[in-house]
Protein backbone atom coordinates (compact mmCIF):
# COMPACT_ATOMS: atom_id res chain seq x y z
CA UNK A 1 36.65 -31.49 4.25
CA UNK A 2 33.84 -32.75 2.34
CA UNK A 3 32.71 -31.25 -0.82
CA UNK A 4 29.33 -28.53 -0.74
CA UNK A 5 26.88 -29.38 -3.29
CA UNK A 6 24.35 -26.67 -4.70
CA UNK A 7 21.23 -26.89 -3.55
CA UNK A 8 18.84 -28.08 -6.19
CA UNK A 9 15.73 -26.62 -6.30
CA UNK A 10 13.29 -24.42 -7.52
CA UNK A 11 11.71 -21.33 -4.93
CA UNK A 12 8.02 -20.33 -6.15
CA UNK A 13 6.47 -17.76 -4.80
CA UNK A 14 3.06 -18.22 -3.44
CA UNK A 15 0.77 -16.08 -5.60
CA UNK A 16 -2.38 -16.88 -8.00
CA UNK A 17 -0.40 -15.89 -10.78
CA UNK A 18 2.20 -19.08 -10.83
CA UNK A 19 -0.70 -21.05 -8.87
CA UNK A 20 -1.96 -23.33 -11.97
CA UNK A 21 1.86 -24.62 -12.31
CA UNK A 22 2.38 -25.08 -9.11
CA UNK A 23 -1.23 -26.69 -8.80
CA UNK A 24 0.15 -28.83 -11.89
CA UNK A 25 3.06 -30.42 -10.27
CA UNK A 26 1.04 -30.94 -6.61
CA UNK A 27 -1.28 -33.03 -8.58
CA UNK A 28 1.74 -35.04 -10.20
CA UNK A 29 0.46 -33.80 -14.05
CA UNK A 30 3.77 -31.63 -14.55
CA UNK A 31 7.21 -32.77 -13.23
CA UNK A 32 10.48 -31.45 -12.88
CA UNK A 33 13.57 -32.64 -13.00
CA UNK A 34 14.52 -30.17 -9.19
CA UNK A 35 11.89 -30.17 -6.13
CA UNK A 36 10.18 -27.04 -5.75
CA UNK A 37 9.57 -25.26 -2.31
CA UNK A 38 6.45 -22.65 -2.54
CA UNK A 39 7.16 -19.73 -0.31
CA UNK A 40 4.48 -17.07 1.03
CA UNK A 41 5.83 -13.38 0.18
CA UNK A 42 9.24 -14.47 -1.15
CA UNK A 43 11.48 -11.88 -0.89
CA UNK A 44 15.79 -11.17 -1.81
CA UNK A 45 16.58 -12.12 1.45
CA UNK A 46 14.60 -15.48 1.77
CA UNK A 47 16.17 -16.40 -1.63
CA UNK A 48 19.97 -15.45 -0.22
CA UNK A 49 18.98 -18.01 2.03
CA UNK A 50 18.94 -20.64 -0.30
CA UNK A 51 22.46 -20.12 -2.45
CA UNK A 52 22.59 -21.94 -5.74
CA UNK A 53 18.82 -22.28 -5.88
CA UNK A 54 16.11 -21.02 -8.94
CA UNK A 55 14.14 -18.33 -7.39
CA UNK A 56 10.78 -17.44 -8.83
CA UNK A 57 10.28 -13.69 -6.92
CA UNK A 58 8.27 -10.69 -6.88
CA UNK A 59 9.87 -8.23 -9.37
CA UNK A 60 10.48 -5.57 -7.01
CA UNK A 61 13.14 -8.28 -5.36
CA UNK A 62 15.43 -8.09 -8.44
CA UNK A 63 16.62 -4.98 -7.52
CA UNK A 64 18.29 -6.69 -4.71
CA UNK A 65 19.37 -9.52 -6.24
CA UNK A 66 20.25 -8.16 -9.88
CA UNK A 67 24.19 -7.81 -8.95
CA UNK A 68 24.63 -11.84 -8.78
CA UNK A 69 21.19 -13.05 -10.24
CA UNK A 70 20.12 -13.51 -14.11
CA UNK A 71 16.73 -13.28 -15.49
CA UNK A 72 16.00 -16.41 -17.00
CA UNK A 73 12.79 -15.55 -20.05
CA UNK A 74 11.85 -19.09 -20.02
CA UNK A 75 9.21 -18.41 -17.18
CA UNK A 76 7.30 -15.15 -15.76
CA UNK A 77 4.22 -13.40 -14.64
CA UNK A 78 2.27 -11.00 -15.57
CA UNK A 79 -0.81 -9.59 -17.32
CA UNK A 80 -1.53 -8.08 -20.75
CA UNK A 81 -3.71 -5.31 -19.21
CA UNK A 82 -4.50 -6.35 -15.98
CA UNK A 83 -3.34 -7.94 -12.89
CA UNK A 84 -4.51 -8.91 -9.46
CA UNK A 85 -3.33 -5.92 -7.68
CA UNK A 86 -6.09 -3.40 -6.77
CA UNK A 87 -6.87 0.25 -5.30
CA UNK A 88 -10.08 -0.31 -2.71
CA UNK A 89 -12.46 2.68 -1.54
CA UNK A 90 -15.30 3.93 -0.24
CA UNK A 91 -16.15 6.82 -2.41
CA UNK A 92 -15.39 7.65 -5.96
CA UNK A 93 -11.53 8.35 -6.93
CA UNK A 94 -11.90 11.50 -8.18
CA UNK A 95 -13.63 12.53 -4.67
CA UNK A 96 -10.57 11.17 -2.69
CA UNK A 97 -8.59 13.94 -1.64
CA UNK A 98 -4.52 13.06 -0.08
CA UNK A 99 -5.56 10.12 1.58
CA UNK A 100 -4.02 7.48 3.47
CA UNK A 101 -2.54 5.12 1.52
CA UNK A 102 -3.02 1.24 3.57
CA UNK A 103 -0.85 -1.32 1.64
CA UNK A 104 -1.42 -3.97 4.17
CA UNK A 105 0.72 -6.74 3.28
CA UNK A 106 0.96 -6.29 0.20
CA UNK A 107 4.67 -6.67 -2.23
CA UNK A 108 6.71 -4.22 -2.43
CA UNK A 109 5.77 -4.97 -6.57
CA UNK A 110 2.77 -3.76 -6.07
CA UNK A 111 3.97 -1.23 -4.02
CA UNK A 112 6.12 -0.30 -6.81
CA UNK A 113 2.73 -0.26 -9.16
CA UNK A 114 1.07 2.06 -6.90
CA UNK A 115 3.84 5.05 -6.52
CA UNK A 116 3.90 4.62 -10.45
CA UNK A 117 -0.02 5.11 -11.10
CA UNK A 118 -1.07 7.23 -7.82
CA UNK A 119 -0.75 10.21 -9.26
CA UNK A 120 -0.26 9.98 -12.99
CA UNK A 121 -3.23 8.08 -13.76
CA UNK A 122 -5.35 9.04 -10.51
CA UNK A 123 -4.45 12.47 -9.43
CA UNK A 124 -4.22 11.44 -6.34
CA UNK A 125 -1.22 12.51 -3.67
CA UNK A 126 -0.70 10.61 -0.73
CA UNK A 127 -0.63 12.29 2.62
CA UNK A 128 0.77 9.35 4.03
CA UNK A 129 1.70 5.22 3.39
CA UNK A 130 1.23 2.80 5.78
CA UNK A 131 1.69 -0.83 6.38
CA UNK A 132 0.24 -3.72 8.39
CA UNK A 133 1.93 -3.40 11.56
CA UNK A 134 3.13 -0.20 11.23
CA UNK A 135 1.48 3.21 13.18
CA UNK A 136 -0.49 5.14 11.36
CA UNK A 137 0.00 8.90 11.72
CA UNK A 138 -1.69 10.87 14.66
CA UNK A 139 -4.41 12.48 11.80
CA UNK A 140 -5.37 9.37 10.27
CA UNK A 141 -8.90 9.02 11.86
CA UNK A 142 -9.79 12.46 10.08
CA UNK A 143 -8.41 10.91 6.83
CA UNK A 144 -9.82 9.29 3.92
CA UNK A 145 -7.99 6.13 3.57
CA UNK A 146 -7.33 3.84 0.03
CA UNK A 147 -6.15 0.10 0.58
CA UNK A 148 -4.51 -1.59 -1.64
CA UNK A 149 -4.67 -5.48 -1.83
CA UNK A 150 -3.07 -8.07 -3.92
CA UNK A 151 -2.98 -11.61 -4.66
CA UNK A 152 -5.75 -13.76 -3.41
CA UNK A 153 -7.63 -11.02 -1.80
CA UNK A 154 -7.40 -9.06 -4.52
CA UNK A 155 -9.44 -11.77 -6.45
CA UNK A 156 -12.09 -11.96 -3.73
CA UNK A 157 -12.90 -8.11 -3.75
CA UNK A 158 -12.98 -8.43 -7.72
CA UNK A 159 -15.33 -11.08 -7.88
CA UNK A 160 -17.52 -9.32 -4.79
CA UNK A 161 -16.57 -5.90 -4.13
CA UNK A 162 -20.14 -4.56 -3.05
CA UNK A 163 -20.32 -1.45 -2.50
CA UNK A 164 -16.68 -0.04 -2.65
CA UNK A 165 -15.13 1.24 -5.91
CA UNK A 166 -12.45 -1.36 -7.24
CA UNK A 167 -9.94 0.01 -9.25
CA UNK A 168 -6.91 -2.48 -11.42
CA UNK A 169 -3.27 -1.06 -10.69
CA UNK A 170 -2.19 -3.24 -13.63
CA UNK A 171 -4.93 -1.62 -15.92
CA UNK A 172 -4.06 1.84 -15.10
CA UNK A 173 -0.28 0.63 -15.88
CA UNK A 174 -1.10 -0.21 -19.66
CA UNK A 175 -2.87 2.60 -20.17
CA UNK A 176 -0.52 4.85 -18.97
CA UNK A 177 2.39 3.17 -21.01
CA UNK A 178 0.85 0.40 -23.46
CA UNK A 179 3.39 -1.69 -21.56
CA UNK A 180 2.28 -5.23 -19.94
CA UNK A 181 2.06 -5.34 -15.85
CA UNK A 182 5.17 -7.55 -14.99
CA UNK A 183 4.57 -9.58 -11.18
CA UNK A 184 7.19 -12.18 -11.25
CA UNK A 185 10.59 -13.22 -12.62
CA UNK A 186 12.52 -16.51 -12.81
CA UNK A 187 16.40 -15.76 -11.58
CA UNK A 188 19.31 -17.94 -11.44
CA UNK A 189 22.66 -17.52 -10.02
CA UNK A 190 24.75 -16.42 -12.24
CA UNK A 191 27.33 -19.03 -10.97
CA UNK A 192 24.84 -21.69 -12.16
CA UNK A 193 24.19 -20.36 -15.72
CA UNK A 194 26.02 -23.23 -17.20
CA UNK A 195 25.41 -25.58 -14.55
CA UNK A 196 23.29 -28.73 -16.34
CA UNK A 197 21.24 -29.13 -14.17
CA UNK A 198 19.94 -25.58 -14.52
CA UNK A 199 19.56 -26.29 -18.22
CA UNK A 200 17.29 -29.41 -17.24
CA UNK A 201 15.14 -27.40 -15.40
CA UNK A 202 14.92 -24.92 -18.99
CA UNK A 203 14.56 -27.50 -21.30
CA UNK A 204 11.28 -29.39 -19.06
CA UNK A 205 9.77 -25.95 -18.70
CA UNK A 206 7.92 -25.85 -22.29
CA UNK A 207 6.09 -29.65 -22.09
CA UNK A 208 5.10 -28.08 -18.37
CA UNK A 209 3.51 -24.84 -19.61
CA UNK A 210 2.23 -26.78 -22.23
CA UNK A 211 0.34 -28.90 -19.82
CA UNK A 212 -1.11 -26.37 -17.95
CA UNK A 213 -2.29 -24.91 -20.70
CA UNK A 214 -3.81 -28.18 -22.07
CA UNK A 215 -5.24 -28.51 -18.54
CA UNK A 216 -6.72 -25.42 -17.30
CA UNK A 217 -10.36 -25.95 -17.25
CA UNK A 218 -9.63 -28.55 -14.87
CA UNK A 219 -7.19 -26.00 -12.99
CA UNK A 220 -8.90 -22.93 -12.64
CA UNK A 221 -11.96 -25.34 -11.42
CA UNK A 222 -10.02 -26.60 -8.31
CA UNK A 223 -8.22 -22.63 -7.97
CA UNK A 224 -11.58 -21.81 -8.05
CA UNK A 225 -12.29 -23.79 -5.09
CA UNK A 226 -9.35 -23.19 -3.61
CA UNK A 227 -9.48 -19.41 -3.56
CA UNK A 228 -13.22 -19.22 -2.82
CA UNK A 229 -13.95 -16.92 -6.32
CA UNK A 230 -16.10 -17.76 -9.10
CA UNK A 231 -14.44 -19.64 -12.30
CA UNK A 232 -15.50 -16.83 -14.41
CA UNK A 233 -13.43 -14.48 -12.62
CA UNK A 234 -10.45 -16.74 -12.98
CA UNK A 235 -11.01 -17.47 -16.47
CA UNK A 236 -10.64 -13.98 -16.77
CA UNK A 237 -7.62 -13.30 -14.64
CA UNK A 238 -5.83 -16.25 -16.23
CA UNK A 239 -6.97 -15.70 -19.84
CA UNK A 240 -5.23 -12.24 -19.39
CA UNK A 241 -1.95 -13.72 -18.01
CA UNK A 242 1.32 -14.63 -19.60
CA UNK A 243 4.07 -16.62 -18.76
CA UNK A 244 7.20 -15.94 -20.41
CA UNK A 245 9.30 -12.78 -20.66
CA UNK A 246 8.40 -10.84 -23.89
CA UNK A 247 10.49 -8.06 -25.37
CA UNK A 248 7.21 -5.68 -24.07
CA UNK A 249 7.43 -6.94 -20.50
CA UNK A 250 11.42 -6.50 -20.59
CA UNK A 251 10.17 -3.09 -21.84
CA UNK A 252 7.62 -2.46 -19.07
CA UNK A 253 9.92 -3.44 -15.89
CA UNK A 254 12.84 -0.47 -17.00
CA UNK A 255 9.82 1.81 -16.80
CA UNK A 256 8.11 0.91 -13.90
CA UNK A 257 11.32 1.06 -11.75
CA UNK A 258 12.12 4.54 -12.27
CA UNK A 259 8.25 5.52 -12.32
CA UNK A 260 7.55 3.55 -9.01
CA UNK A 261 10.48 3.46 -7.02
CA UNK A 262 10.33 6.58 -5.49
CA UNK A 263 10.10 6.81 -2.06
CA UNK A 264 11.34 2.94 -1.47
CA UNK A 265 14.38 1.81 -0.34
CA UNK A 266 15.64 -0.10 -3.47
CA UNK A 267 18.72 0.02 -5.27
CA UNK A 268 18.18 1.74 -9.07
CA UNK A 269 17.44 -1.05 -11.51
CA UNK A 270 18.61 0.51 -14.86
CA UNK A 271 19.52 -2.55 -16.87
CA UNK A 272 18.15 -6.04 -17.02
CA UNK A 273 20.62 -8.93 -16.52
CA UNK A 274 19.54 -11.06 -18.64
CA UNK A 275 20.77 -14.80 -18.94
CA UNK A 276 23.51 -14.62 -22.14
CA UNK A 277 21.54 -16.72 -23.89
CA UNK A 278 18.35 -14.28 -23.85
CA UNK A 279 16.93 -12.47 -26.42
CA UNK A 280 16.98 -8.44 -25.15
CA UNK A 281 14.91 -5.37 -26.31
């Protein structure tokens, strides 16, 4: 029987906030020493289908994977106050009264961030939560309805939002808690955490941020492009971000999971598995 080999390669999820790396290493500027594969919506159970594999997922999918993944510092996402996940309506908040809640297709991260803010920060109670593709209830034409949107739309109804009120989940978040908005994290098998190739992929990560960062005039101008939003906007959005794990985001995601995970369908997350080698709060 011939010997199985572990797949070597790193999973990205498709979101603005990784975008400028992944922008990086499509335009041959940043390399690494594993192939990447960018997936749309990544969730636990496309990464399960990749064994052996770096995975960098919505947080909300750790709590499905935290029982034989590691968080690996070296690379996340997030903002310092804000983030690209937004509340969209029609009136002012404080005239909403237990709407309908539309998440569309949006993560179950920002799902998470919703539950956590609704109420606390809004005063708002939901009368009901719906998603794309799902039915909404039998009263919902007599409703007032929120929407919330993340990602690239999100950006779009920042930049333009007309005449609707546009309100930042993330920014709610900190002020609620003075913790950073956490989107993404970088896991690892835990079988692999002394695997060398694993420890390639570590060691290239600094020179990579470092060229984005040297870069991203020239980045956020083709994003810009690519996203159809002004560069001011993402000069904003990115100027905001962060990349690596700090002791405040390790902070922020064990208080956002028992804030926001009510009502979901997710194991607890009381503990972060962090890679040995990690510093911890």
């Amino acid at each position: 029987m011939a010997a199985t080999t572990t797949p070597r390669e790193l999973l990205l999820d498709d979101t603005p906030a990784i975008a400028p790396l992944t922008l990086a290493i499509e335009l041959g500027w940043v390399t690494l020493p594993v192939p990447i594969r960018t997936i749309a919506g990544l969730k636990a159970r496309t990464v399960r289908e990749y064994p052996g594999a770096l995975a960098f997922v919505p947080l909300a999918e750790y709590a499905e994977l935290q029982d034989d993944y590691a968080i690996l510092p070296d690379l996340a996402a997030g903002g310092q106050h804000d983030a690209a996940t937004i509340l969209v309506a029609d009136r002012r908040l404080d005239e909403v009264d237990d709407p309908l809640v539309d998440l569309g297709e949006s993560s179950r991260t920002t799902e998470l961030l919703v539950r956590a803010t609704l109420l606390k920060f809004y005063g708002i109670i939901a009368a009901a939560w719906i998603r794309d593709g799902q039915e909404s209830p039998a009263d919902s034409a007599a409703r007032q309805t929120i929407e919330i949107r993340d990602g690239g739309e999100a950006l779009h109804l920042l930049d333009a939002p007309g005449d609707r009120v546009i309100s930042d989940l993330g920014r709610a978040w900190f002020i609620l808690t003075g913790l950073p908005p956490v989107s993404h994290l970088l896991l690892a098998p835990t079988d692999q955490l002394e695997a060398d190739w694993l420890k390639g992929v570590l060691a290239a990560l600094p020179a990579a941020l470092a060229v984005v960062h040297e870069r991203r005039r020239e980045l956020r101008r083709t994003l810009a492009e690519r996203y159809g939003v002004s560069r001011e906007l993402l000069n904003d959005f990115y100027s905001d971000q962060f990349l690596t794990l700090t002791g405040d985001a390790q902070k922020s995601i064990l208080a956002l999971f028992p804030a926001g995970a009510w009502g979901m369908d997710l194991p607890t997350v009381s503990q972060l598995h962090l890679a040995p080698w990690a510093r911890r709060v």
